[in-house]
PDB file of N, CA and C in Angstrom:
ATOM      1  N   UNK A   1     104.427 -63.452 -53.079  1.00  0.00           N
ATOM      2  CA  UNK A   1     103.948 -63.384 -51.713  1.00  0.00           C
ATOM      3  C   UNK A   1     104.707 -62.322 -50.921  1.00  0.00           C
ATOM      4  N   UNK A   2     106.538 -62.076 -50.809  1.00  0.00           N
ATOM      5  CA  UNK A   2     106.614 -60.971 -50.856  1.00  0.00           C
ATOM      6  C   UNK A   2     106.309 -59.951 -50.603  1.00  0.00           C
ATOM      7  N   UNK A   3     106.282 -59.553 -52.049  1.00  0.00           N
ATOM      8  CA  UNK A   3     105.717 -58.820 -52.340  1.00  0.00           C
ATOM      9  C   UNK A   3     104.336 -57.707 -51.649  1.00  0.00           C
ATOM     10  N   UNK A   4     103.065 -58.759 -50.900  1.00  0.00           N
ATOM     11  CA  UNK A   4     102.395 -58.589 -50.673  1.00  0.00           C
ATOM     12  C   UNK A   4     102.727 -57.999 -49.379  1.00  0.00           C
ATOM     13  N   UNK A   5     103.425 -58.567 -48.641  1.00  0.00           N
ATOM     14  CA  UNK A   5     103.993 -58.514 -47.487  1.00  0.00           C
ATOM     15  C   UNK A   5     104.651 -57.151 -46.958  1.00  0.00           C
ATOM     16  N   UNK A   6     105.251 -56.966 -47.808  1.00  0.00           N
ATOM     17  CA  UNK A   6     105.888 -55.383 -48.439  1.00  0.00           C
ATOM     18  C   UNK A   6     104.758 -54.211 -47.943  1.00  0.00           C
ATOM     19  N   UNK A   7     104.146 -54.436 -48.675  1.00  0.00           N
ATOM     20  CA  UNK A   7     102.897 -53.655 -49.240  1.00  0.00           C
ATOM     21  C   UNK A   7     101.862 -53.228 -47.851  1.00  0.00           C
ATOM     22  N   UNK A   8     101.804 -54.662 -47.381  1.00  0.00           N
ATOM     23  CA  UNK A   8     100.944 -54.137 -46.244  1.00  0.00           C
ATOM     24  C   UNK A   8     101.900 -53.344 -45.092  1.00  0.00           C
ATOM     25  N   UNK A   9     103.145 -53.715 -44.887  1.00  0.00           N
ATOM     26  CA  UNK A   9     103.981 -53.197 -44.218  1.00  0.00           C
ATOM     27  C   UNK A   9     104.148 -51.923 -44.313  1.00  0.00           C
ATOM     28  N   UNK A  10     104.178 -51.357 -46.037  1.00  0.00           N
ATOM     29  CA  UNK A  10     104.146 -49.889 -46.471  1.00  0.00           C
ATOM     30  C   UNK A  10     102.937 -49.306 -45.742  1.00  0.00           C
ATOM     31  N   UNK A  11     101.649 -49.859 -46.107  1.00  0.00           N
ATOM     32  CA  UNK A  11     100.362 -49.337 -45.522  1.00  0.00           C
ATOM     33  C   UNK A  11     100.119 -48.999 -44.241  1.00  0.00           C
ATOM     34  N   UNK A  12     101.053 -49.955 -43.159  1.00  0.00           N
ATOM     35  CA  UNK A  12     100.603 -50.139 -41.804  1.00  0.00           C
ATOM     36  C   UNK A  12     101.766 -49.363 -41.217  1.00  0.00           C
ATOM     37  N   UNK A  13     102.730 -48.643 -42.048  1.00  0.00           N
ATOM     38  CA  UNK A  13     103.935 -47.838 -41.671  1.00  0.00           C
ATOM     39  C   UNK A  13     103.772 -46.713 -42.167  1.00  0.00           C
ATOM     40  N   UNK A  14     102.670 -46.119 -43.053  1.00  0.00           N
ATOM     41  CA  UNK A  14     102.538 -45.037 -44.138  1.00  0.00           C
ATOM     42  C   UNK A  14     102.102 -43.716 -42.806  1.00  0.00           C
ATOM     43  N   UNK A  15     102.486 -42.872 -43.389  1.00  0.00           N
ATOM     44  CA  UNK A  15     102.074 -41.244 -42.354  1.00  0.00           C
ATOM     45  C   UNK A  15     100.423 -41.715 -41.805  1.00  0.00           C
ATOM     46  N   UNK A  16      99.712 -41.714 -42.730  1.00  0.00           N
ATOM     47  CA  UNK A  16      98.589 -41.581 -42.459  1.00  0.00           C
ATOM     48  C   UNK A  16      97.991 -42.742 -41.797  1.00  0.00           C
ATOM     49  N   UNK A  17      98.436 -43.752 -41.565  1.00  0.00           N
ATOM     50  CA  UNK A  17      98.950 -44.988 -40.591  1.00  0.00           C
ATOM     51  C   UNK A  17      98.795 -44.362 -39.467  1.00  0.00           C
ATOM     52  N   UNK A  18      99.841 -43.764 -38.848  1.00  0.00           N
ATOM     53  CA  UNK A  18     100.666 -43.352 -37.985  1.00  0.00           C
ATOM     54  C   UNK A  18      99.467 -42.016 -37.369  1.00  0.00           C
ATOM     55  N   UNK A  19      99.280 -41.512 -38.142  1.00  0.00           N
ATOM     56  CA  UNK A  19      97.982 -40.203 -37.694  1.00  0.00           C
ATOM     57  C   UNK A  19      96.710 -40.784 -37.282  1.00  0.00           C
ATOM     58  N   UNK A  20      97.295 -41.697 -37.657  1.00  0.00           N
ATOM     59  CA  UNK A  20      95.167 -42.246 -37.651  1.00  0.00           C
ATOM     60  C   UNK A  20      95.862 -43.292 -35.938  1.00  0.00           C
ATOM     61  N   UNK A  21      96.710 -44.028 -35.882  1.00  0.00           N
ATOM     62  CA  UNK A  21      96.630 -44.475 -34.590  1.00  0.00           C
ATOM     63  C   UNK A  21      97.024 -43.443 -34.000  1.00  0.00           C
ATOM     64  N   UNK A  22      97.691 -42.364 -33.833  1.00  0.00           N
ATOM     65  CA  UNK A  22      97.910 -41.392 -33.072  1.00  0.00           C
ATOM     66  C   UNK A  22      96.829 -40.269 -32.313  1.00  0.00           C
ATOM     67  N   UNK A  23      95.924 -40.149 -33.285  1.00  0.00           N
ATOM     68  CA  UNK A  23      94.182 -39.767 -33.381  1.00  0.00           C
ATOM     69  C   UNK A  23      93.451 -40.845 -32.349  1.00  0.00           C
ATOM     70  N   UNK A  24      93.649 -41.873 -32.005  1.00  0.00           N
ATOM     71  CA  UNK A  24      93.165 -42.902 -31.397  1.00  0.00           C
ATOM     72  C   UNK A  24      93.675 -43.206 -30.629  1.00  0.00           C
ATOM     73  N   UNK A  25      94.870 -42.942 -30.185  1.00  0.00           N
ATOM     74  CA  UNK A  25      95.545 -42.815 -28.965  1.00  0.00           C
ATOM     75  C   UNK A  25      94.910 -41.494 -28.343  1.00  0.00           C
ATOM     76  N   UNK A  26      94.863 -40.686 -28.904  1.00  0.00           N
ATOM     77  CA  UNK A  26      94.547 -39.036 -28.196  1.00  0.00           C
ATOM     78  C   UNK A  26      93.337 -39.334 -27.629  1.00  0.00           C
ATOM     79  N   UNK A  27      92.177 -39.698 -28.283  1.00  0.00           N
ATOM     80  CA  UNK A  27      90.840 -39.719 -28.056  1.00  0.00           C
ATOM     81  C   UNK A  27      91.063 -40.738 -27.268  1.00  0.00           C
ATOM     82  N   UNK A  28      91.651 -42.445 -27.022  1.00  0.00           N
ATOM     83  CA  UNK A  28      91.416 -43.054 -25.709  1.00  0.00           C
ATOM     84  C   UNK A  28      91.968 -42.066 -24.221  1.00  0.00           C
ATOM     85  N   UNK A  29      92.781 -41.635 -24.749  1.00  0.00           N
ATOM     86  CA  UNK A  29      93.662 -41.178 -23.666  1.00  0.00           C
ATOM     87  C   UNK A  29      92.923 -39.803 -22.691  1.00  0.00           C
ATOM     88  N   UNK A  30      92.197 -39.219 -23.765  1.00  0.00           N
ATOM     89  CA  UNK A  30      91.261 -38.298 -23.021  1.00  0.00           C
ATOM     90  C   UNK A  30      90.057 -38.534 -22.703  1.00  0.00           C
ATOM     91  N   UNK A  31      89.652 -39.991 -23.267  1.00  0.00           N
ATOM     92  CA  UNK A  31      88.282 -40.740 -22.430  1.00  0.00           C
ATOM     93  C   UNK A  31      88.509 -41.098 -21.295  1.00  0.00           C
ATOM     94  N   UNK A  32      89.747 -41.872 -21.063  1.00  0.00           N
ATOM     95  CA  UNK A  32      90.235 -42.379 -20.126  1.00  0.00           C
ATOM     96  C   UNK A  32      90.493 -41.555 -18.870  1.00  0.00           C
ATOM     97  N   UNK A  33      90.881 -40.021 -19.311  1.00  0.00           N
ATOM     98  CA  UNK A  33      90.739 -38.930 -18.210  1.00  0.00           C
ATOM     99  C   UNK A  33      89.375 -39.205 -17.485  1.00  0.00           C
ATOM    100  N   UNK A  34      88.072 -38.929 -19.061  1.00  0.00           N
ATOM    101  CA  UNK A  34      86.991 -38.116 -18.172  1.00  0.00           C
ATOM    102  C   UNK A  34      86.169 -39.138 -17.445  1.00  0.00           C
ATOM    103  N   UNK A  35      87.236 -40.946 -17.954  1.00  0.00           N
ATOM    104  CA  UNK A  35      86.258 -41.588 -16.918  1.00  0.00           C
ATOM    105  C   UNK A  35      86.845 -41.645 -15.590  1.00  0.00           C
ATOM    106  N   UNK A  36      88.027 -42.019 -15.304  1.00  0.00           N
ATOM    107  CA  UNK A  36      89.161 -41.827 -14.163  1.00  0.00           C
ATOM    108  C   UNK A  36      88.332 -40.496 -13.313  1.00  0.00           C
ATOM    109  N   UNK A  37      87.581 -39.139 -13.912  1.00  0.00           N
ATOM    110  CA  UNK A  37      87.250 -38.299 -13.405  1.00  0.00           C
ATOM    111  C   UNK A  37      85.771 -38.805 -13.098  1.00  0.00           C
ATOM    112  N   UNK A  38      84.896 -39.626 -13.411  1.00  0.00           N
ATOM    113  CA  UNK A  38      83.812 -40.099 -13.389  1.00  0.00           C
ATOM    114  C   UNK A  38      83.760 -41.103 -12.127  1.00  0.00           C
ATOM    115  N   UNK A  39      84.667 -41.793 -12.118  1.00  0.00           N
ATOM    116  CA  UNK A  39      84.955 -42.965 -11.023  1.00  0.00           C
ATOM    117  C   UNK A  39      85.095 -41.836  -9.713  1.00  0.00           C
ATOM    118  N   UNK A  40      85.806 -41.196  -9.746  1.00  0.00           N
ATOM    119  CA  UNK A  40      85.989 -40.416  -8.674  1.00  0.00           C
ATOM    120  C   UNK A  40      84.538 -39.740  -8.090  1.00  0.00           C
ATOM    121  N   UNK A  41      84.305 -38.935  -9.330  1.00  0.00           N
ATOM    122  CA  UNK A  41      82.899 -37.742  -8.311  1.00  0.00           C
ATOM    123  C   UNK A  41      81.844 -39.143  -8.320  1.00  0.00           C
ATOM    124  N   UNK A  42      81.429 -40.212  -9.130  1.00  0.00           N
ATOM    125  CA  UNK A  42      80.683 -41.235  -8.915  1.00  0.00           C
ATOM    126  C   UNK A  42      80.738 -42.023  -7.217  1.00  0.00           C
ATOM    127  N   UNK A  43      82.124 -42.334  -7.324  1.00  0.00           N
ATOM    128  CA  UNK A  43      82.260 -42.236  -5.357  1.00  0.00           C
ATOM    129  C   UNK A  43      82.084 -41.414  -4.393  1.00  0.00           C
ATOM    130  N   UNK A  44      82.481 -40.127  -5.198  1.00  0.00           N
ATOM    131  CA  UNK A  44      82.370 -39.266  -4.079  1.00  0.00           C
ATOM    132  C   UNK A  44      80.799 -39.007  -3.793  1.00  0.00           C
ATOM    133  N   UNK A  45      80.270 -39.247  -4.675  1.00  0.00           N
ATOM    134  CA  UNK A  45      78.889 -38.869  -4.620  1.00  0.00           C
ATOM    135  C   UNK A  45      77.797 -40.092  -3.371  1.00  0.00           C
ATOM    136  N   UNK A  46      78.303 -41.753  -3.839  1.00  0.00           N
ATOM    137  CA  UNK A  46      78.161 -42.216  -3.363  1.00  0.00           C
ATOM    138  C   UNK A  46      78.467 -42.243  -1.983  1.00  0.00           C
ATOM    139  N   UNK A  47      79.804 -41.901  -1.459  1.00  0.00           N
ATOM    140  CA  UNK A  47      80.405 -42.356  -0.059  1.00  0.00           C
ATOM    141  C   UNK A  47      79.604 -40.898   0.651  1.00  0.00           C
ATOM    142  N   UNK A  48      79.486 -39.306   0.006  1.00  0.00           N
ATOM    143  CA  UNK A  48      78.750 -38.690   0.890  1.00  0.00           C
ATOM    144  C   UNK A  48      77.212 -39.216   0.637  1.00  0.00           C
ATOM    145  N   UNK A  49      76.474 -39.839   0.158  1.00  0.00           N
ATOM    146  CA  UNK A  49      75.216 -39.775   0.132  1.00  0.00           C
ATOM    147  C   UNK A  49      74.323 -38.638  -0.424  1.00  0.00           C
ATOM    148  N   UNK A  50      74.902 -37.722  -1.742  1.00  0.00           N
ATOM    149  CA  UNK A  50      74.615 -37.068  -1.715  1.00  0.00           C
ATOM    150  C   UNK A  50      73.178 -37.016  -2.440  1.00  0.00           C
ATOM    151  N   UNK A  51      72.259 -36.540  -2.409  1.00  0.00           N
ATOM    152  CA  UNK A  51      70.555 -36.562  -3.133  1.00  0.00           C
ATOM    153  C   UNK A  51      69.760 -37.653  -2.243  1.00  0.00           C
ATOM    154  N   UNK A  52      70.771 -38.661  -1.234  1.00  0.00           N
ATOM    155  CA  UNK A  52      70.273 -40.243  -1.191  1.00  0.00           C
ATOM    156  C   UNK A  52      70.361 -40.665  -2.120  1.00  0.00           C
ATOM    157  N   UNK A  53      71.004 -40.712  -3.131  1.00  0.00           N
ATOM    158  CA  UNK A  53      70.973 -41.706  -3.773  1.00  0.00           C
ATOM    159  C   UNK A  53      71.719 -42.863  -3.707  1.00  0.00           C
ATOM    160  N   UNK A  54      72.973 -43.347  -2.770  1.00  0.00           N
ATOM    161  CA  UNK A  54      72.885 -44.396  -2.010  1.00  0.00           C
ATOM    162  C   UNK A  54      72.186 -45.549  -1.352  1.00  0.00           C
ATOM    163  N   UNK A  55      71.535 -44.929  -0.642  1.00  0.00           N
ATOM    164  CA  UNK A  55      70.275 -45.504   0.212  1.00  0.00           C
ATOM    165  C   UNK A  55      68.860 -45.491  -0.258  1.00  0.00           C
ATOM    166  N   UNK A  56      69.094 -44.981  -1.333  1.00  0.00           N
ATOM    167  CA  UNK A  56      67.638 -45.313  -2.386  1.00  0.00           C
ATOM    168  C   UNK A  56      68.090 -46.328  -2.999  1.00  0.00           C
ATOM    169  N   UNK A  57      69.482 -46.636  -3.677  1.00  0.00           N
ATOM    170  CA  UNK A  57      69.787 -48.403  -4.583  1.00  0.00           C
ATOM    171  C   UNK A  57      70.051 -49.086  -3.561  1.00  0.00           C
ATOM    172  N   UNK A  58      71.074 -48.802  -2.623  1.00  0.00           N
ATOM    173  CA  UNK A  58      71.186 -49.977  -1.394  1.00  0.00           C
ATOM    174  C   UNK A  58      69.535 -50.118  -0.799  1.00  0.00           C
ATOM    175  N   UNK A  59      68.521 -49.793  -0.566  1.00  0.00           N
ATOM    176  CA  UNK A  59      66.802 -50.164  -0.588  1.00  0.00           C
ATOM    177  C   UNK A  59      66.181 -50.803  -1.477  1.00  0.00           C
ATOM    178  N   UNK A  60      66.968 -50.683  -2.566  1.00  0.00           N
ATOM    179  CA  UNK A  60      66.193 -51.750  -3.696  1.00  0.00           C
ATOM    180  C   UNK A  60      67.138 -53.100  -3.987  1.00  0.00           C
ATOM    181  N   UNK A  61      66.150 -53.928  -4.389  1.00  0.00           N
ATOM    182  CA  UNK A  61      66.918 -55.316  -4.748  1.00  0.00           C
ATOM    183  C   UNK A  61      67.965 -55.017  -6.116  1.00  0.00           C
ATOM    184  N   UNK A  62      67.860 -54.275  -7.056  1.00  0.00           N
ATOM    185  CA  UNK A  62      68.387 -53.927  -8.182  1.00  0.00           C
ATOM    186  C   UNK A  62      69.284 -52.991  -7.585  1.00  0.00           C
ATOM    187  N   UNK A  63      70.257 -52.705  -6.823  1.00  0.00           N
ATOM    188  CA  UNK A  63      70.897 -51.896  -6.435  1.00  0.00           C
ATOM    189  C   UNK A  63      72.099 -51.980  -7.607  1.00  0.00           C
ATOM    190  N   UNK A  64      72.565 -52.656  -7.514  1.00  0.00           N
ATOM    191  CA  UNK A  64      73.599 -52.721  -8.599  1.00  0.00           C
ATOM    192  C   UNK A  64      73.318 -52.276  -9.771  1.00  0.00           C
ATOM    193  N   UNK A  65      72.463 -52.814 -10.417  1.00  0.00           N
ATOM    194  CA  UNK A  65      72.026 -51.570 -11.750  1.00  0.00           C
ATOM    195  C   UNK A  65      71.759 -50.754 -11.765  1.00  0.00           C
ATOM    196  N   UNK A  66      71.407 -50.174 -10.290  1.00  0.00           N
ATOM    197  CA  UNK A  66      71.217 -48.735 -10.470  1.00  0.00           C
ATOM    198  C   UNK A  66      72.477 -48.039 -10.320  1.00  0.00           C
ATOM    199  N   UNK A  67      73.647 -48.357  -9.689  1.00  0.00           N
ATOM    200  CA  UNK A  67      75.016 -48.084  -9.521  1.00  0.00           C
ATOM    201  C   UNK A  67      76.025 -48.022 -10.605  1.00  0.00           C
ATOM    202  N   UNK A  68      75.313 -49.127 -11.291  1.00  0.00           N
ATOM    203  CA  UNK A  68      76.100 -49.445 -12.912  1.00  0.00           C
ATOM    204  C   UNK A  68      75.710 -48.336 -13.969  1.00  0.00           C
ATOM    205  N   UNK A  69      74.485 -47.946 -13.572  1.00  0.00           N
ATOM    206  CA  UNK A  69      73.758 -47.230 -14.979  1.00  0.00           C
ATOM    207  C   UNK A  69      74.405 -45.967 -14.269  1.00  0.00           C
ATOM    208  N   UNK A  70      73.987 -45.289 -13.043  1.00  0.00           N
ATOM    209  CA  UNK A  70      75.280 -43.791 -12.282  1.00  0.00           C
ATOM    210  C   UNK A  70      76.415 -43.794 -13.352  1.00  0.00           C
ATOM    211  N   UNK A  71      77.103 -44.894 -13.088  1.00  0.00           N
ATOM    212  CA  UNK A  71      78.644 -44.602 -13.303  1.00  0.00           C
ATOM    213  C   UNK A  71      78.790 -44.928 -14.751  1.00  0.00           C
ATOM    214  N   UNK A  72      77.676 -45.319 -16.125  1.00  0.00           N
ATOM    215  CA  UNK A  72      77.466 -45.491 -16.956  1.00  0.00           C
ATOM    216  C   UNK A  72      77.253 -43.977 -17.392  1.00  0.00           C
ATOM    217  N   UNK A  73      76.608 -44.127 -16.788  1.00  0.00           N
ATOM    218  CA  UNK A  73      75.952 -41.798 -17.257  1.00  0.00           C
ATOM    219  C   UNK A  73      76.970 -41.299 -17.187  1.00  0.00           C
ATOM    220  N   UNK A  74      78.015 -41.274 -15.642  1.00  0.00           N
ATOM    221  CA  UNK A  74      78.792 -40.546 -15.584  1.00  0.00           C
ATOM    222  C   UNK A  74      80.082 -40.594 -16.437  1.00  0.00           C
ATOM    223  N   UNK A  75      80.735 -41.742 -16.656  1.00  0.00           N
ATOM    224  CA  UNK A  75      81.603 -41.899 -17.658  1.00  0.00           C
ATOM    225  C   UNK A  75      81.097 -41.052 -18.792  1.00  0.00           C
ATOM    226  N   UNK A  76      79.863 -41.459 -19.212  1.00  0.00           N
ATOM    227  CA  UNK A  76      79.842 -41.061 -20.794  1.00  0.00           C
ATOM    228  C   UNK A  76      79.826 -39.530 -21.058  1.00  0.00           C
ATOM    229  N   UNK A  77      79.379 -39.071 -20.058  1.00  0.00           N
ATOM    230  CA  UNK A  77      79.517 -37.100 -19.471  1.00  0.00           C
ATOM    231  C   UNK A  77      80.493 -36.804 -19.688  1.00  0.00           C
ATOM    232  N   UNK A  78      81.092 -37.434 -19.090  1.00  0.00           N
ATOM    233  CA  UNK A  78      82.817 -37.261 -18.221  1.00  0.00           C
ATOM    234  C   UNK A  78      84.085 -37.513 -18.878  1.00  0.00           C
ATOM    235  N   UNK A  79      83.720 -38.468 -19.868  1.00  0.00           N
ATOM    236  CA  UNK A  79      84.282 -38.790 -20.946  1.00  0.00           C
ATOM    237  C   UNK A  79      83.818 -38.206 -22.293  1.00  0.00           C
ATOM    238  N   UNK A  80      83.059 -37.500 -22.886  1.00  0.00           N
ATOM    239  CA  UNK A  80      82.512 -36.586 -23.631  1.00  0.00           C
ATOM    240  C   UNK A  80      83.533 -35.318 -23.544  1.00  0.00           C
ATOM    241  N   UNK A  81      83.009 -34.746 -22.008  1.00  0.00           N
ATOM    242  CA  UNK A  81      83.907 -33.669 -22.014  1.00  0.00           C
ATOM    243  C   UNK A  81      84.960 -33.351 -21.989  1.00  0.00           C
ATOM    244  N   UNK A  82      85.448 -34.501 -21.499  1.00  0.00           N
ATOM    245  CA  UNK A  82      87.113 -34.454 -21.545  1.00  0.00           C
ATOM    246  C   UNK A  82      87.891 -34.398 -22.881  1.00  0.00           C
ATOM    247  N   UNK A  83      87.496 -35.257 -23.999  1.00  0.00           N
ATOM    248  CA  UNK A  83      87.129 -35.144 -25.406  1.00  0.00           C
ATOM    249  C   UNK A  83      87.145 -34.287 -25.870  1.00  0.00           C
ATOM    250  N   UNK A  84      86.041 -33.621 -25.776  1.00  0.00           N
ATOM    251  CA  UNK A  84      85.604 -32.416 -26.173  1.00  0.00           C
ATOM    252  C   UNK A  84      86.391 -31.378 -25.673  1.00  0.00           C
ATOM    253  N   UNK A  85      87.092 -30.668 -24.625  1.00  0.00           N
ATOM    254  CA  UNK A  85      88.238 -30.287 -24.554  1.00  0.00           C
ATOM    255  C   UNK A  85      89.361 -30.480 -24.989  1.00  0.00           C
ATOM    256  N   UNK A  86      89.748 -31.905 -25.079  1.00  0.00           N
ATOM    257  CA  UNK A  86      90.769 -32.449 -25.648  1.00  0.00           C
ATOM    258  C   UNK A  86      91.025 -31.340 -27.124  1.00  0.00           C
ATOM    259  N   UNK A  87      90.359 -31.824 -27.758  1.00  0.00           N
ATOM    260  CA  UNK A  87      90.007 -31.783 -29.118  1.00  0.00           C
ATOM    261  C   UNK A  87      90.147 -29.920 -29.439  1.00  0.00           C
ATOM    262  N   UNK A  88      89.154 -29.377 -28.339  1.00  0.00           N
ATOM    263  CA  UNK A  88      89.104 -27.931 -28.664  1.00  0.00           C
ATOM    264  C   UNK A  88      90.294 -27.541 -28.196  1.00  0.00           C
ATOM    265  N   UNK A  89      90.979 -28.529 -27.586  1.00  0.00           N
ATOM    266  CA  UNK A  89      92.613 -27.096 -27.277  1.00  0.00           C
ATOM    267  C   UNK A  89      93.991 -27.866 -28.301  1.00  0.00           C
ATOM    268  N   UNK A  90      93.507 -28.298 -29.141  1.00  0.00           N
ATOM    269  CA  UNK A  90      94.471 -29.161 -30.485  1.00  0.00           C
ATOM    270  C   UNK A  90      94.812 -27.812 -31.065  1.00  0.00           C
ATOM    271  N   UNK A  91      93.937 -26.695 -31.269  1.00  0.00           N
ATOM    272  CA  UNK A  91      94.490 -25.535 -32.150  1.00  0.00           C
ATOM    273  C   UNK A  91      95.501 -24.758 -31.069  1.00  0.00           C
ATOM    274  N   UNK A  92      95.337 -24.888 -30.132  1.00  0.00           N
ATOM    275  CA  UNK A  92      96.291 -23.639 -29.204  1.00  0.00           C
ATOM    276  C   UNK A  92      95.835 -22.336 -30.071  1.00  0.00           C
ATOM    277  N   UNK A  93      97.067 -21.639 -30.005  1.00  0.00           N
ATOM    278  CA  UNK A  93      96.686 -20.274 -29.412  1.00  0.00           C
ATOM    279  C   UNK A  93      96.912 -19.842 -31.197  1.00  0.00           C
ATOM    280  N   UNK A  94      97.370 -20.692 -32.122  1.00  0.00           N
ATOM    281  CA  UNK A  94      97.356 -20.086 -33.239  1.00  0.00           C
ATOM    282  C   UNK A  94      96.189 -19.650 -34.154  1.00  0.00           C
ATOM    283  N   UNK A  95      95.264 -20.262 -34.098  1.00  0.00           N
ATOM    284  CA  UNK A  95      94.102 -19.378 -34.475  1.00  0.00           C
ATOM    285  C   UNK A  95      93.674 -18.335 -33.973  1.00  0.00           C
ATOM    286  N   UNK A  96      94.252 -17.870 -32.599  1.00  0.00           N
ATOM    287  CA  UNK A  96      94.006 -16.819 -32.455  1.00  0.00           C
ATOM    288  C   UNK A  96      94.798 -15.646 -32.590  1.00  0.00           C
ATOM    289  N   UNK A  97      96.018 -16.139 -32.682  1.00  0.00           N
ATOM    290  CA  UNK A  97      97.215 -15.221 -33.493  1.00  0.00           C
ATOM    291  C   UNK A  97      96.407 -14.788 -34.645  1.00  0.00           C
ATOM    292  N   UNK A  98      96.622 -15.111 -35.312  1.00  0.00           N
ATOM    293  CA  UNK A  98      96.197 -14.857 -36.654  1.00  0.00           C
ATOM    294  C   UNK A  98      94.889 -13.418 -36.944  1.00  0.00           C
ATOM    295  N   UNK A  99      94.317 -14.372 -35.740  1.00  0.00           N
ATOM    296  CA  UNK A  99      93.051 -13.299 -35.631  1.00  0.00           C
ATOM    297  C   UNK A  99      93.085 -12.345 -35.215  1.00  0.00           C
ATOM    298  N   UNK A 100      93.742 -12.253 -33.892  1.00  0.00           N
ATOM    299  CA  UNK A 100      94.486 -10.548 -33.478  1.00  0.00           C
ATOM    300  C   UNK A 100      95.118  -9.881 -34.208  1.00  0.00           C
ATOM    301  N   UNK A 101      96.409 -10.469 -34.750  1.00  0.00           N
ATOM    302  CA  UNK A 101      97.298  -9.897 -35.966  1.00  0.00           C
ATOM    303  C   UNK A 101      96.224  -8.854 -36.888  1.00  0.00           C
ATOM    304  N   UNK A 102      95.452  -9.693 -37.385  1.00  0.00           N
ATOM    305  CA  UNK A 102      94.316  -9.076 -38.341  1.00  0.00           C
ATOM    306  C   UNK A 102      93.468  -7.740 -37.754  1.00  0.00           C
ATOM    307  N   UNK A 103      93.414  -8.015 -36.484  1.00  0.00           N
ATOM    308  CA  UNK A 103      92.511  -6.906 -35.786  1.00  0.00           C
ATOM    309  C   UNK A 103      93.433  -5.529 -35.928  1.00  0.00           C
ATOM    310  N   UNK A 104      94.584  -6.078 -34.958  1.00  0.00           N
ATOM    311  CA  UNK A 104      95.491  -5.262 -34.955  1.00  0.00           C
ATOM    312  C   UNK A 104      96.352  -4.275 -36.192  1.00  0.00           C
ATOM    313  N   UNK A 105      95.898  -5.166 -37.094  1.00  0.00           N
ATOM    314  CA  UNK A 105      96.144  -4.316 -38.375  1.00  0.00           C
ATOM    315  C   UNK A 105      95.370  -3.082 -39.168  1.00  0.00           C
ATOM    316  N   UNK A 106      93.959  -4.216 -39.218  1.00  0.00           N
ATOM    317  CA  UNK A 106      92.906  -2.994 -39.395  1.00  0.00           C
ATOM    318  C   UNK A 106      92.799  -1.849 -38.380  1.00  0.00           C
ATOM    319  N   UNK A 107      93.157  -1.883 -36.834  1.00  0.00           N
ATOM    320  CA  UNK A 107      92.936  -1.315 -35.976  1.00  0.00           C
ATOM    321  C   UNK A 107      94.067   0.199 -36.304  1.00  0.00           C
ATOM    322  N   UNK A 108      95.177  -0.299 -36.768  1.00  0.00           N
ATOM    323  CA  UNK A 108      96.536   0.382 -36.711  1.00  0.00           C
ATOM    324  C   UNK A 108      96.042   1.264 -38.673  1.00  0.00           C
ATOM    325  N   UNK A 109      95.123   0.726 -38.913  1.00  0.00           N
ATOM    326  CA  UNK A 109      94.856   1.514 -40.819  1.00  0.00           C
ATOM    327  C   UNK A 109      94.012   2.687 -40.446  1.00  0.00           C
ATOM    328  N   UNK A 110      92.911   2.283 -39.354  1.00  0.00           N
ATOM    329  CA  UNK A 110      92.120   2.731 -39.375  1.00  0.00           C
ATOM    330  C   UNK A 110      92.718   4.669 -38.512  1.00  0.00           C
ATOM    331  N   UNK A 111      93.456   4.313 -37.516  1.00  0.00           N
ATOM    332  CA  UNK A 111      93.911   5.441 -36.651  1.00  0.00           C
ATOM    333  C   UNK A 111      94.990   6.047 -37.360  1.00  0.00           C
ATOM    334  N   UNK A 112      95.757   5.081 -38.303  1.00  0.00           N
ATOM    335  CA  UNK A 112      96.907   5.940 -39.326  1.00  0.00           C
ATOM    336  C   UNK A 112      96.165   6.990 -40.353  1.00  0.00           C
ATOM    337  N   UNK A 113      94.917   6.406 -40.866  1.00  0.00           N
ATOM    338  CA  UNK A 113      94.733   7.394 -41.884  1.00  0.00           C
ATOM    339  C   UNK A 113      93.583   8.544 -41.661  1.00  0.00           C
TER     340      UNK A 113
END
């Protein structure tokens, strides 16, 4: 029994353990931006009235679902993109090293010879 005990401990302590909740920390943590950013322009949108769309759900009996499904859209936008940035600036600037370096080389063959 042990034994077993061991084992899962190895598994739930192993690198790839550790990457994979770390991966899942990143991605809550940048949902959590783009909804925090969703709550916001979702109010702001609301408190100016902007389109009417305020006073078009406060006019209907379903007002609340229509408020819920807003800030439903908007999270999932808002939280997408934030994500999706997240994610695209994980490489920094080294892929593009690499790629200049390269330019800059051919660039420097081409005027040497």
């Amino acid at each position: 029994m042990t034994g077993k005990s061991n084992d899962t401990d190895e598994i739930r302590n192993s690198k790839a353990a550790r990457e994979a909740r770390s991966i899942i920390k990143f991605m809550i943590e940048h949902t959590a931006y783009g909804g925090f950013g969703a709550l916001v322009f979702g109010a702001l949108v609301l408190f100016f009235d902007i389109g009417g769309i305020y006073s078009l759900a406060t006019a209907s009996r379903d007002a609340p679902i229509f408020i819920m499904l807003l800030f439903f859209g908007l999270f999932i936008t808002f939280g997408g993109i934030s994500l999706g940035i997240g994610i695209m600036n994980l490489g920094g600037f080294s892929d593009n090293d690499s790629y200049d370096d390269e330019r800059r080389k051919h660039r420097d063959d081409r005027n040497g010879s």
